[in-house]
N, C-alpha and C. Protein backbone atom coordinates (compact mmCIF):
# COMPACT_ATOMS: atom_id res chain seq x y z
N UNK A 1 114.50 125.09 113.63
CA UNK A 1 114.90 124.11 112.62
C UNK A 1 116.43 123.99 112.65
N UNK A 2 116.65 122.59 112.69
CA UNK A 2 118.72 122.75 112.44
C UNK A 2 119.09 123.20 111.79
N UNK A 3 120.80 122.99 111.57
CA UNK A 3 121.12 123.61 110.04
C UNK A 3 120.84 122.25 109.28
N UNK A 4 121.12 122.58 108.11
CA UNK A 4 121.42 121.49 107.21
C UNK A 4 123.02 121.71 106.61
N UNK A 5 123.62 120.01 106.48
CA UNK A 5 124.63 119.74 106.19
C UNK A 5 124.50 119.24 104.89
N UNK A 6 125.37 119.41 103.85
CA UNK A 6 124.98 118.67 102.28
C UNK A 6 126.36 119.29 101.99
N UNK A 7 126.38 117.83 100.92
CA UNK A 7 127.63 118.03 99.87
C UNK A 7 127.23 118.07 98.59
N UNK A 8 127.20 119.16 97.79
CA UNK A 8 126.80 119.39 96.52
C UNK A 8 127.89 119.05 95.46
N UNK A 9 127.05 118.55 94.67
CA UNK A 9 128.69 118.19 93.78
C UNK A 9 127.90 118.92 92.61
N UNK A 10 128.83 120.05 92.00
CA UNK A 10 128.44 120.76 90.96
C UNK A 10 129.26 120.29 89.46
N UNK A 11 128.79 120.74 88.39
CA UNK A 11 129.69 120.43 87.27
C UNK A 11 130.80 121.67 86.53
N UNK A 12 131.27 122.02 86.80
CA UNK A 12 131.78 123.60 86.25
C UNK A 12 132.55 123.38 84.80
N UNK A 13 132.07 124.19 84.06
CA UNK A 13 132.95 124.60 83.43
C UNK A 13 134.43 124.86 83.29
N UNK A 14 135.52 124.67 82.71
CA UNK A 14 136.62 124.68 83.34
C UNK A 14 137.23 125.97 82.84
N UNK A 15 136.79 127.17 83.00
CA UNK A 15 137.09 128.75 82.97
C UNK A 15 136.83 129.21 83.99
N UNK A 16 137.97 130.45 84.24
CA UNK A 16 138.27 130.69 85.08
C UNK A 16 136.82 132.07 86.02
N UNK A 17 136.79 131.67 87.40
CA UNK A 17 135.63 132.62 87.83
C UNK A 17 134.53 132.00 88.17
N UNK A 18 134.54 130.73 87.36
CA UNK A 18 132.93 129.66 87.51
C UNK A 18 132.84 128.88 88.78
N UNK A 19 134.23 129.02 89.55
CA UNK A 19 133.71 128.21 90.97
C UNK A 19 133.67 129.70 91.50
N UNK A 20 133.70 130.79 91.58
CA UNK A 20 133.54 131.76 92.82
C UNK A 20 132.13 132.17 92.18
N UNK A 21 131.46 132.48 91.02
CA UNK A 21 130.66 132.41 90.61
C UNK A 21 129.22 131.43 91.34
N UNK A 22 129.81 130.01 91.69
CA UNK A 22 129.31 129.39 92.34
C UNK A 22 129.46 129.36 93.66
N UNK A 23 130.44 129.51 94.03
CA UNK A 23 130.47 129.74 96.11
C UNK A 23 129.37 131.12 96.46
N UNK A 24 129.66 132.36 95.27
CA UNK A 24 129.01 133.51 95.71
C UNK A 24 127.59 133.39 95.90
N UNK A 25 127.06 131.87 94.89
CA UNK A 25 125.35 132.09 95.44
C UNK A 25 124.98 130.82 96.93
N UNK A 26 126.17 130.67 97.13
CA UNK A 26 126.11 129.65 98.26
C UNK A 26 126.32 130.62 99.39
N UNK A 27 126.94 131.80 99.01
CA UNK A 27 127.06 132.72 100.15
C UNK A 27 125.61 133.26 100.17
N UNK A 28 125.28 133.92 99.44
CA UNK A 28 124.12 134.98 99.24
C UNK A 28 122.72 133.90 99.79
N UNK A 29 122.86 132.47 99.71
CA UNK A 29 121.94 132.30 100.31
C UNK A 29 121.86 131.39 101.81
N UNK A 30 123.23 132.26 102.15
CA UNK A 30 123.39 131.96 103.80
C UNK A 30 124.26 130.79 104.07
N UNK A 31 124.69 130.30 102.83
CA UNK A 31 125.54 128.97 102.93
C UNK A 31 126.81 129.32 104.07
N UNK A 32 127.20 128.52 105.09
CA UNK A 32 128.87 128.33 105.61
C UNK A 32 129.69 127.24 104.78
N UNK A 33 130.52 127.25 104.11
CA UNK A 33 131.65 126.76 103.33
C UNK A 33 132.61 125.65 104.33
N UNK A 34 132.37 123.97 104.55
CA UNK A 34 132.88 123.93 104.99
C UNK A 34 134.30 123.13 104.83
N UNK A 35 134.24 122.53 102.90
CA UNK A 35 135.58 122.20 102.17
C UNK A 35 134.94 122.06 100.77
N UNK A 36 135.91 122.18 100.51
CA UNK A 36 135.98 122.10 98.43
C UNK A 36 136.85 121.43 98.33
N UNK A 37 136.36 120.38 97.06
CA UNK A 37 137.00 119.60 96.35
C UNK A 37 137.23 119.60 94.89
N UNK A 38 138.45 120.22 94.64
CA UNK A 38 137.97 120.42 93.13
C UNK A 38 139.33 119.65 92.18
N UNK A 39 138.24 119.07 91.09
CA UNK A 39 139.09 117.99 90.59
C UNK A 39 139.30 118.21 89.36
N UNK A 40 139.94 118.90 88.87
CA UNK A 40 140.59 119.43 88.29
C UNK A 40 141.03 117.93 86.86
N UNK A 41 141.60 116.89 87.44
CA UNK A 41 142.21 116.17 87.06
C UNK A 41 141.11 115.15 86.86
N UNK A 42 139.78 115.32 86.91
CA UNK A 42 138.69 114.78 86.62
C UNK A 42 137.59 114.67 85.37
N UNK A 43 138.18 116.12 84.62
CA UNK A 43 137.23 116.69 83.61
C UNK A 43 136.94 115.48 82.33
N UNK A 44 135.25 115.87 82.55
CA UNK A 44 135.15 115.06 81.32
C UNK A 44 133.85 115.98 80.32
N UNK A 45 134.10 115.53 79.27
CA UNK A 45 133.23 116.44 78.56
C UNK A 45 133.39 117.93 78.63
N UNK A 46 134.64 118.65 79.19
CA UNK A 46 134.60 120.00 79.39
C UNK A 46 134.16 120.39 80.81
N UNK A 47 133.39 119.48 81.56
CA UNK A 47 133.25 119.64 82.97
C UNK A 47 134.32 119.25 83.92
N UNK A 48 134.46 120.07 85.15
CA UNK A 48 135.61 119.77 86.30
C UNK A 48 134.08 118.97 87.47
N UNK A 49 134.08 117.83 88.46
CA UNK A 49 133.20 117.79 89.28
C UNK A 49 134.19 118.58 90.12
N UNK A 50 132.87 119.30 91.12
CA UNK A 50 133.30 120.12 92.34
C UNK A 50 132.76 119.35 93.35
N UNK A 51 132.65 118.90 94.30
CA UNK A 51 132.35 118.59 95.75
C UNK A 51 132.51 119.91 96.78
N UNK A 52 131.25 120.60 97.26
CA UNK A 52 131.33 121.37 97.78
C UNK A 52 130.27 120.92 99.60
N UNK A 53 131.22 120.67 100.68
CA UNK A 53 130.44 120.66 102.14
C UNK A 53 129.74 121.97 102.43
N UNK A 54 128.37 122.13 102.69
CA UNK A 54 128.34 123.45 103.04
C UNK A 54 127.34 122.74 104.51
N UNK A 55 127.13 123.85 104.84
CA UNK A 55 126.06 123.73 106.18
C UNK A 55 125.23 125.17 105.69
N UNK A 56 124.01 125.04 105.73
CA UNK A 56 122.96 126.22 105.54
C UNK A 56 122.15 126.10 106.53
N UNK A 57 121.40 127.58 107.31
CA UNK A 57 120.71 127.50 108.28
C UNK A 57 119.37 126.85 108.01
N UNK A 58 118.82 126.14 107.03
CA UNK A 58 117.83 125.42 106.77
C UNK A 58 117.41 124.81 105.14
N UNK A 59 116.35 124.42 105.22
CA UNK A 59 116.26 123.67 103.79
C UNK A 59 116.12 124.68 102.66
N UNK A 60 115.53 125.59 103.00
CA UNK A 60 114.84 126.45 101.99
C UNK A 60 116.12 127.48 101.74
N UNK A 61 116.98 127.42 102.17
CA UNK A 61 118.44 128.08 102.38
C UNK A 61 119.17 127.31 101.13
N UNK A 62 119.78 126.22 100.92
CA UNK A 62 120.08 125.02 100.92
C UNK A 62 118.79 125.04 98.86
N UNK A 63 118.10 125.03 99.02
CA UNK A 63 117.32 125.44 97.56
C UNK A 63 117.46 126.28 97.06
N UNK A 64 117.28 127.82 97.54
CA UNK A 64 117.98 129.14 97.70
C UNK A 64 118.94 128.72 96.26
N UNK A 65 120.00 128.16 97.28
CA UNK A 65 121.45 128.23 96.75
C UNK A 65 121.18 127.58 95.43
N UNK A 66 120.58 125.92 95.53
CA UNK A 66 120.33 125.26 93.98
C UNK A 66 120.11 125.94 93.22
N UNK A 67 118.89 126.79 93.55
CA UNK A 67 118.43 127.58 92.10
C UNK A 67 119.48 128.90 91.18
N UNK A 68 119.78 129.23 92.35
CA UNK A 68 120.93 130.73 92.19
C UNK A 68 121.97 129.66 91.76
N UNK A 69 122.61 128.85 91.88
CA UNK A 69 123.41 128.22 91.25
C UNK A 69 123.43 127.82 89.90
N UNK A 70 122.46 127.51 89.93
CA UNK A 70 121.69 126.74 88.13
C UNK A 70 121.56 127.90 87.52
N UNK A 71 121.32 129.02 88.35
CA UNK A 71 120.68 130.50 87.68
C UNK A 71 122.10 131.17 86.57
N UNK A 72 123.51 130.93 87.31
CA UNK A 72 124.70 131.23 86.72
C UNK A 72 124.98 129.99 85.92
N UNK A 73 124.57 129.18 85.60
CA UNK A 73 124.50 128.25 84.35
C UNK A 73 125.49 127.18 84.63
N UNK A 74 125.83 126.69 86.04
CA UNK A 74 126.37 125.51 86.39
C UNK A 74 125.63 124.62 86.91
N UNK A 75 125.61 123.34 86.79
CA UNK A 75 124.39 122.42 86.80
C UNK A 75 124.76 121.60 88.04
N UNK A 76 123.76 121.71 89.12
CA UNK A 76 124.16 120.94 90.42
C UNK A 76 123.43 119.37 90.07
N UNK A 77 124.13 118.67 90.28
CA UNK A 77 124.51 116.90 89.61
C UNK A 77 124.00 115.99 91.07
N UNK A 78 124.13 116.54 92.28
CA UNK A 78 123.96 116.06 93.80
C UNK A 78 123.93 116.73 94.96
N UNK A 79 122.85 116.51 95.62
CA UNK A 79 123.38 116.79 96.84
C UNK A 79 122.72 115.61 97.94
N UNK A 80 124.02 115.57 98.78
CA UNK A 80 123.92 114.50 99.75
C UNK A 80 124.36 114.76 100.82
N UNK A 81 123.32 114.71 101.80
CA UNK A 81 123.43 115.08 103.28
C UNK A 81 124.23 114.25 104.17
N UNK A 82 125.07 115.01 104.51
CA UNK A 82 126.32 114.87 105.33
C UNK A 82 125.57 114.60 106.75
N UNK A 83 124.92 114.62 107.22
CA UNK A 83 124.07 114.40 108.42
C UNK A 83 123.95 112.29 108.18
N UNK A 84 124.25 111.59 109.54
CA UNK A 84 123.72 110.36 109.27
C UNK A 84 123.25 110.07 110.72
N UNK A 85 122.73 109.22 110.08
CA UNK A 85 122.56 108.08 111.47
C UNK A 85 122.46 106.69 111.26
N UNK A 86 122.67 105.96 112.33
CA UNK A 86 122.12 104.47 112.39
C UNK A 86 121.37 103.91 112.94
N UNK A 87 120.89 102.78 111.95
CA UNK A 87 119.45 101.99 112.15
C UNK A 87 119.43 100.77 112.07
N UNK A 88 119.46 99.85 112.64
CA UNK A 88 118.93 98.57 112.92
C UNK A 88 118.12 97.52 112.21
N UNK A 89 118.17 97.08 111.20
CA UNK A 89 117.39 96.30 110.72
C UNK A 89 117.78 94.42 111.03
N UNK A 90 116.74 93.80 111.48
CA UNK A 90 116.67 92.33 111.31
C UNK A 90 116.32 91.90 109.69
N UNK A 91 117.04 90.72 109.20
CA UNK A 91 116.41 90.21 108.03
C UNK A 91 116.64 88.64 107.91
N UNK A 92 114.52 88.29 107.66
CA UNK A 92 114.84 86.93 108.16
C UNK A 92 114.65 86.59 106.42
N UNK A 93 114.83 85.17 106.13
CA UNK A 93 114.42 84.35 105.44
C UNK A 93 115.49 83.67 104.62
N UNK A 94 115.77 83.37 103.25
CA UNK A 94 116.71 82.03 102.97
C UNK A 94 117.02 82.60 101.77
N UNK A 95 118.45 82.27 101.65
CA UNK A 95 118.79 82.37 100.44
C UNK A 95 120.57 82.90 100.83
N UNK A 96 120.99 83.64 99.86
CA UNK A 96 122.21 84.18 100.17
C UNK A 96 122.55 85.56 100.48
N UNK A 97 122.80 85.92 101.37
CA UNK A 97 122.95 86.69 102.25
C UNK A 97 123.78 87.92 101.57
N UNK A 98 124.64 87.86 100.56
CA UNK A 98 125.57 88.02 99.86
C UNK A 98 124.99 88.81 98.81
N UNK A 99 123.88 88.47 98.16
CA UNK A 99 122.91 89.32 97.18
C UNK A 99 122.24 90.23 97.78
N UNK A 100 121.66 90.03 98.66
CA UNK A 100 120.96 91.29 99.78
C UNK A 100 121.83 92.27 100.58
N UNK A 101 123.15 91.81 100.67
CA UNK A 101 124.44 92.64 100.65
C UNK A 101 124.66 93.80 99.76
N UNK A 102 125.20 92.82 98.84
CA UNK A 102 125.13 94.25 97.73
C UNK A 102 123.94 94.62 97.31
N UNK A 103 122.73 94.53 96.99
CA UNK A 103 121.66 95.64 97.19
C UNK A 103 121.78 96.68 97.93
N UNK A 104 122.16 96.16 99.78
CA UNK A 104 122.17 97.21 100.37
C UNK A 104 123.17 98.18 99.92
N UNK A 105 124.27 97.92 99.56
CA UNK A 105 125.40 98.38 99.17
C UNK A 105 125.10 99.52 98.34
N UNK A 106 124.58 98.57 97.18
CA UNK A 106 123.81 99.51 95.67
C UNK A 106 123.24 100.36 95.71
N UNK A 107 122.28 100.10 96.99
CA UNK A 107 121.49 101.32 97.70
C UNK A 107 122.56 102.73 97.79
N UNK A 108 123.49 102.59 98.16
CA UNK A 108 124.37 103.51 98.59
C UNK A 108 124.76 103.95 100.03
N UNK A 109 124.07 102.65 100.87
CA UNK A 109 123.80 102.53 102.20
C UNK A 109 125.40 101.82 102.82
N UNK A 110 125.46 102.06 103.44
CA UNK A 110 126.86 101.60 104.18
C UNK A 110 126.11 100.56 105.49
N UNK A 111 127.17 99.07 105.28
CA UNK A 111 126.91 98.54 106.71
C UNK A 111 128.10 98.48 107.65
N UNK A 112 127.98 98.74 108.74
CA UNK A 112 128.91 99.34 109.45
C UNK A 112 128.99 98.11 110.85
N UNK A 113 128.17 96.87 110.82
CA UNK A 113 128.21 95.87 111.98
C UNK A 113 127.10 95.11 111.06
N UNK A 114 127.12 93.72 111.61
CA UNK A 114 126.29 92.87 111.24
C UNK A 114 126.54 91.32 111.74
N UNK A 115 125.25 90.52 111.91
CA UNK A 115 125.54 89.43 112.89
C UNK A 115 124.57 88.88 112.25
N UNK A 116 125.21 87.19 111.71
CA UNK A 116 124.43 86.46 111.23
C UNK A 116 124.11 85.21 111.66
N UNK A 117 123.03 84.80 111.59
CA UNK A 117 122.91 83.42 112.37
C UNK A 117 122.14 82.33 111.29
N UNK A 118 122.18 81.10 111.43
CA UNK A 118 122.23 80.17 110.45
C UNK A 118 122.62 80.17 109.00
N UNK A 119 121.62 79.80 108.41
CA UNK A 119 121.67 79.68 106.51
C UNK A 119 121.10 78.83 105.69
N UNK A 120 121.36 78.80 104.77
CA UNK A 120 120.65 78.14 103.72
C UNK A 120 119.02 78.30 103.86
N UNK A 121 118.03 77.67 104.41
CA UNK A 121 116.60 77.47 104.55
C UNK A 121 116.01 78.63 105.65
N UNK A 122 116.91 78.81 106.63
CA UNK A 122 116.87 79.64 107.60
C UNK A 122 117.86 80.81 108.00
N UNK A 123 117.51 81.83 107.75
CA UNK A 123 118.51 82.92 108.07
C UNK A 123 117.96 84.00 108.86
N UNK A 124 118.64 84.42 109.43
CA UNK A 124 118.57 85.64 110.59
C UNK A 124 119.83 86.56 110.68
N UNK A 125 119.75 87.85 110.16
CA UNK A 125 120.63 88.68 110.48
C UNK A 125 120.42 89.90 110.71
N UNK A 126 121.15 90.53 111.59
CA UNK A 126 120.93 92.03 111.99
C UNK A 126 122.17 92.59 111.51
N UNK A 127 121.75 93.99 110.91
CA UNK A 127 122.50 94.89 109.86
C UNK A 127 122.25 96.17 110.53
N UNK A 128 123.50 96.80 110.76
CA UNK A 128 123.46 98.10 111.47
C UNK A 128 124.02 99.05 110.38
N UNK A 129 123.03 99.74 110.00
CA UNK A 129 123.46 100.47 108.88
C UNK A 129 123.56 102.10 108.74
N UNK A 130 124.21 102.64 107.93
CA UNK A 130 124.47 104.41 108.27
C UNK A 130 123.94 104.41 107.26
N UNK A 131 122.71 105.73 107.81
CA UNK A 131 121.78 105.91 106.96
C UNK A 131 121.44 107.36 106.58
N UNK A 132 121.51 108.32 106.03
CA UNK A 132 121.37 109.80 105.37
C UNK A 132 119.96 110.01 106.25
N UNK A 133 120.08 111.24 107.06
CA UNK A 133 119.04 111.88 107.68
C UNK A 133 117.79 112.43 107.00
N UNK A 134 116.46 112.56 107.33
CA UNK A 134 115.64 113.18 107.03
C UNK A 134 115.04 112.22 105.54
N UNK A 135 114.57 113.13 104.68
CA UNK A 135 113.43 112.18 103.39
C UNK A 135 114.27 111.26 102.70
N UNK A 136 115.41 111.80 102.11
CA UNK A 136 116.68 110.77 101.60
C UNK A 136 116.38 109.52 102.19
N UNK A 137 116.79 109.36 103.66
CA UNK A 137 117.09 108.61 104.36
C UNK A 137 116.05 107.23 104.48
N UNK A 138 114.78 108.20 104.29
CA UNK A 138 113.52 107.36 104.56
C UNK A 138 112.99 106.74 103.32
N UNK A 139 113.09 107.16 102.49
CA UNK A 139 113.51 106.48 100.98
C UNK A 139 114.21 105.78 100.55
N UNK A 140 115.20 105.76 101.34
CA UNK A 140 116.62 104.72 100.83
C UNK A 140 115.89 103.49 101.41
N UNK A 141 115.20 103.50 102.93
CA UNK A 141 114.93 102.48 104.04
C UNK A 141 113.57 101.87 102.95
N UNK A 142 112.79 102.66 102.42
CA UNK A 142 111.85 102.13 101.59
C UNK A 142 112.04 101.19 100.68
N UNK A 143 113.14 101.91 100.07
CA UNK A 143 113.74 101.17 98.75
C UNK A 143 114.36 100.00 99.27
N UNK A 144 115.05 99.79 100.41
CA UNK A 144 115.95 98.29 100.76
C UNK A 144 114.58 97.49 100.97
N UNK A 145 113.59 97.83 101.63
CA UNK A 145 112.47 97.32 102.21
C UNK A 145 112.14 96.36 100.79
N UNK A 146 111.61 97.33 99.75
CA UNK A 146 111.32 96.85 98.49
C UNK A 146 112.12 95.59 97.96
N UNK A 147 113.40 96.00 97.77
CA UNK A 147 114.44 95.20 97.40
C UNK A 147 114.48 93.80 98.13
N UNK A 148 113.98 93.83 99.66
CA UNK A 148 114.61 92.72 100.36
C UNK A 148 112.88 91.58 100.02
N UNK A 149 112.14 92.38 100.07
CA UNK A 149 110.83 91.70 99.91
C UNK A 149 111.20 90.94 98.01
N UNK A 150 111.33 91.70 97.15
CA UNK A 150 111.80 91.33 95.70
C UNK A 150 112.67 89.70 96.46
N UNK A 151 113.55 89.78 96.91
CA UNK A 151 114.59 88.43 97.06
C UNK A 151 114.06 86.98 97.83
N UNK A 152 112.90 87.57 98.24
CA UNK A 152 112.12 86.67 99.31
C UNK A 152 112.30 87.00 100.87
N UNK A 153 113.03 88.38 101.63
CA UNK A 153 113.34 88.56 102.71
C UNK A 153 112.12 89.20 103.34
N UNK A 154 112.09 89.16 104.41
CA UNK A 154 111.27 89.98 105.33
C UNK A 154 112.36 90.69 106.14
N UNK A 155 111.94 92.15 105.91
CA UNK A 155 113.05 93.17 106.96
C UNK A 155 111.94 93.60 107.72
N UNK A 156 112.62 93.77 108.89
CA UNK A 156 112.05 94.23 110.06
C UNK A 156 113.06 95.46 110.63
N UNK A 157 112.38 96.82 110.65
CA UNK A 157 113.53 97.85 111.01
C UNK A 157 112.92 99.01 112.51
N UNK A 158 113.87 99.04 113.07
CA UNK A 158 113.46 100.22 114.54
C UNK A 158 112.65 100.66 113.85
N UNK A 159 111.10 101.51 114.67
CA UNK A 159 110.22 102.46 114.50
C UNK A 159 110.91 103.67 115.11
């Protein structure tokens, strides 16, 4: 199994001990550390967000850590896999191109190339998009799927 890559963004408390508190169960459950972000100048409600890269030798590594984290009473808010790739989607049908944009956007999907051909009644475009590896990933592709069918589109994406 690979490793897994993820950026956890935790909420800490802003006393002192509560981020090593939190790296120590990222250690203990095999985590490698590979930057911290801590924003200090962010706090709201008494919380600092942390952004923490780690790489763990697998998923159940990577949960490990969630729970032992939550276990010392800091509340993990995200995690988002630093792993991507890109995928290919065609999208035909009419309308504005511009609303199915930001969906994808909204999604949280990044488009990174794209080529459009006609408009108004007839549209055709291919969207090369960076997409979060593994179930994330395949969920996000679900959800645009959903979204583009909602607008009147038909997406068509690599198998």
């Amino acid at each position: 199994m690979p490793p897994v890559r993820v950026r956890l963004t935790c909420a800490l408390v802003d006393r002192p001990g509560t981020l090593l508190r939190t790296l120590e169960q990222i250690a203990l459950a095999g985590g490698n550390i590979i930057s911290i972000v801590h924003s200090r100048e962010s706090i709201t409600s008494g919380y600092v967000p942390v952004s923490i890269n780690v790489e763990f030798p697998d998923a159940q590594s990577l949960e490990r850590a969630r729970r032992g984290i939550e276990s010392v009473g800091v509340p993990v808010i995200g995690a988002e896999s630093l792993e991507k790739s890109l995928r290919t989607v065609i999208v035909l049908g009419s309308g504005e191109l511009g609303d199915l944009i930001e969906a994808v956007e909204g999604l949280g999907l990044k488009i990174v190339d794209a080529s459009v051909r006609g408009g108004g009644s007839e549209l055709t475009a291919r969207l090369t998009l960076e997409v979060p590896e593994g179930a994330a990933g395949h969920d996000l592709m679900r959800r645009l799927e959903e979204v583009a069918a909602d607008r009147g589109y038909l997406l068509l994406s690599e198998v």
